[in-house]
Protein backbone atom coordinates (compact mmCIF):
# COMPACT_ATOMS: atom_id res chain seq x y z
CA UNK A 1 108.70 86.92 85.35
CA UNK A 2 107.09 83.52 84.30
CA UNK A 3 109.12 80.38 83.16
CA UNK A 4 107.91 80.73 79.88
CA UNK A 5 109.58 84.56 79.84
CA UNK A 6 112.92 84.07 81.07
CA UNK A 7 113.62 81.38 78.37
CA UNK A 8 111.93 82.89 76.31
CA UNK A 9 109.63 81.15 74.91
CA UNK A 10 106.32 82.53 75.25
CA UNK A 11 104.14 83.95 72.73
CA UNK A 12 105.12 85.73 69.73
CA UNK A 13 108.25 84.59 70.49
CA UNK A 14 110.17 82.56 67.48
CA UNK A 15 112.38 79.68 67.65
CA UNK A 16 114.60 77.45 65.91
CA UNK A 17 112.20 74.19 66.20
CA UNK A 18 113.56 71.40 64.31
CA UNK A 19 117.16 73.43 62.67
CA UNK A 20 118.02 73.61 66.05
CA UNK A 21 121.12 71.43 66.18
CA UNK A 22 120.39 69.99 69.13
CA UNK A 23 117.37 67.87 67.33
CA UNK A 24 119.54 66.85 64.60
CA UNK A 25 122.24 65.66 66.56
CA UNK A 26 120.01 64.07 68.84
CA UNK A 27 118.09 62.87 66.11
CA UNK A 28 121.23 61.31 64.39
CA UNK A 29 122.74 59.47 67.81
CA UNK A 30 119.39 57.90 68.16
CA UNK A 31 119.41 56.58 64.91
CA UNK A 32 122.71 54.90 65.38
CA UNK A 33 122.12 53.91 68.70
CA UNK A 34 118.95 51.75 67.82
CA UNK A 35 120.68 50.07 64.74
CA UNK A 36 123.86 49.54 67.51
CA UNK A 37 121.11 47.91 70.08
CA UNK A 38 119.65 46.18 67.63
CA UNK A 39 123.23 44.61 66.18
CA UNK A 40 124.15 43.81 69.72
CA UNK A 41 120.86 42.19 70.83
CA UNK A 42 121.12 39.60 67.30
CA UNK A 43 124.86 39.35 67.29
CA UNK A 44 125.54 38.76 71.36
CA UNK A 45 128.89 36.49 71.38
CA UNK A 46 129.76 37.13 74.85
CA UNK A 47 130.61 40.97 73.82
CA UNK A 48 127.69 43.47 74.95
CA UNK A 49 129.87 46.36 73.59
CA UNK A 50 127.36 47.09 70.80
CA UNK A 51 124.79 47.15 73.23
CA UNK A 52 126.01 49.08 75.78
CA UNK A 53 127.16 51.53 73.04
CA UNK A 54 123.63 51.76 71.33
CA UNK A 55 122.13 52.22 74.91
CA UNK A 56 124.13 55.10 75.75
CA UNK A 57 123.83 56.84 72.66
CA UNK A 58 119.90 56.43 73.06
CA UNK A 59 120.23 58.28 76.51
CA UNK A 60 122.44 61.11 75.09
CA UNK A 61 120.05 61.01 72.01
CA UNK A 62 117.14 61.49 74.73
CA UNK A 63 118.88 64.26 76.98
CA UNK A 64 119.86 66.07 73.66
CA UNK A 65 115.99 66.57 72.77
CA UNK A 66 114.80 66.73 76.37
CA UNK A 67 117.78 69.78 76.49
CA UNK A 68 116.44 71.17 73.31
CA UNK A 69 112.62 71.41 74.61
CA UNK A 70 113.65 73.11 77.64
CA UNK A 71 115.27 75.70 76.42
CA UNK A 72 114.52 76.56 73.01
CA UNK A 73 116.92 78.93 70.97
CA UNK A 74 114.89 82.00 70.64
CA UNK A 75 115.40 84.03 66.96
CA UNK A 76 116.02 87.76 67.78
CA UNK A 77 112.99 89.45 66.81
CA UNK A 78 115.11 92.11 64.69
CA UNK A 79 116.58 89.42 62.51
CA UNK A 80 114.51 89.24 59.00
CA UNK A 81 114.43 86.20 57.20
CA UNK A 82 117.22 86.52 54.54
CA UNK A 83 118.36 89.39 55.07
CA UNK A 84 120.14 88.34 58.30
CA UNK A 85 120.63 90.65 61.68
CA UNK A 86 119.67 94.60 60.98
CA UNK A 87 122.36 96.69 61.45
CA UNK A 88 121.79 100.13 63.02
């Protein structure tokens, strides 16, 4: 069995692509962690907190989508759109 197999995500396969939560959370932590790195690089008083903060919400934001390429959720093939999973 390839990589691509076990994870399943080789062809014909579907995924979740972007509504996979794992982009939008990542997506939303790295949104707030460049406006904290950017507050904390203007605003440094002797307090890096901001900065610090920002930076390690960019990593989590970064392992989140680096997580989320890896190992795609993979739809079941028997679920139809809108009509949810087919009961037998």
């Amino acid at each position: 069995m390839t990589s691509q197999q076990e994870h399943g995500s080789g062809p014909g396969k579907r995924t979740a692509g972007a509504f996979d939560v794992r982009f939008i959370i990542g997506g939303l932590m790295g949104v707030y962690g460049l406006v904290l790195v950017i507050v904390g690089a203007i605003n440094s008083e002797g307090r890096q907190i901001n900065l610090l903060a920002g930076a390690g919400m960019l990593a989590t934001a970064v392992v989140f989508g680096a997580w989320a390429r890896i190992r795609p959720i993979v739809i079941p093939e028997d679920f139809v759109a809108g009509e949810g999973p087919a009961h037998h």
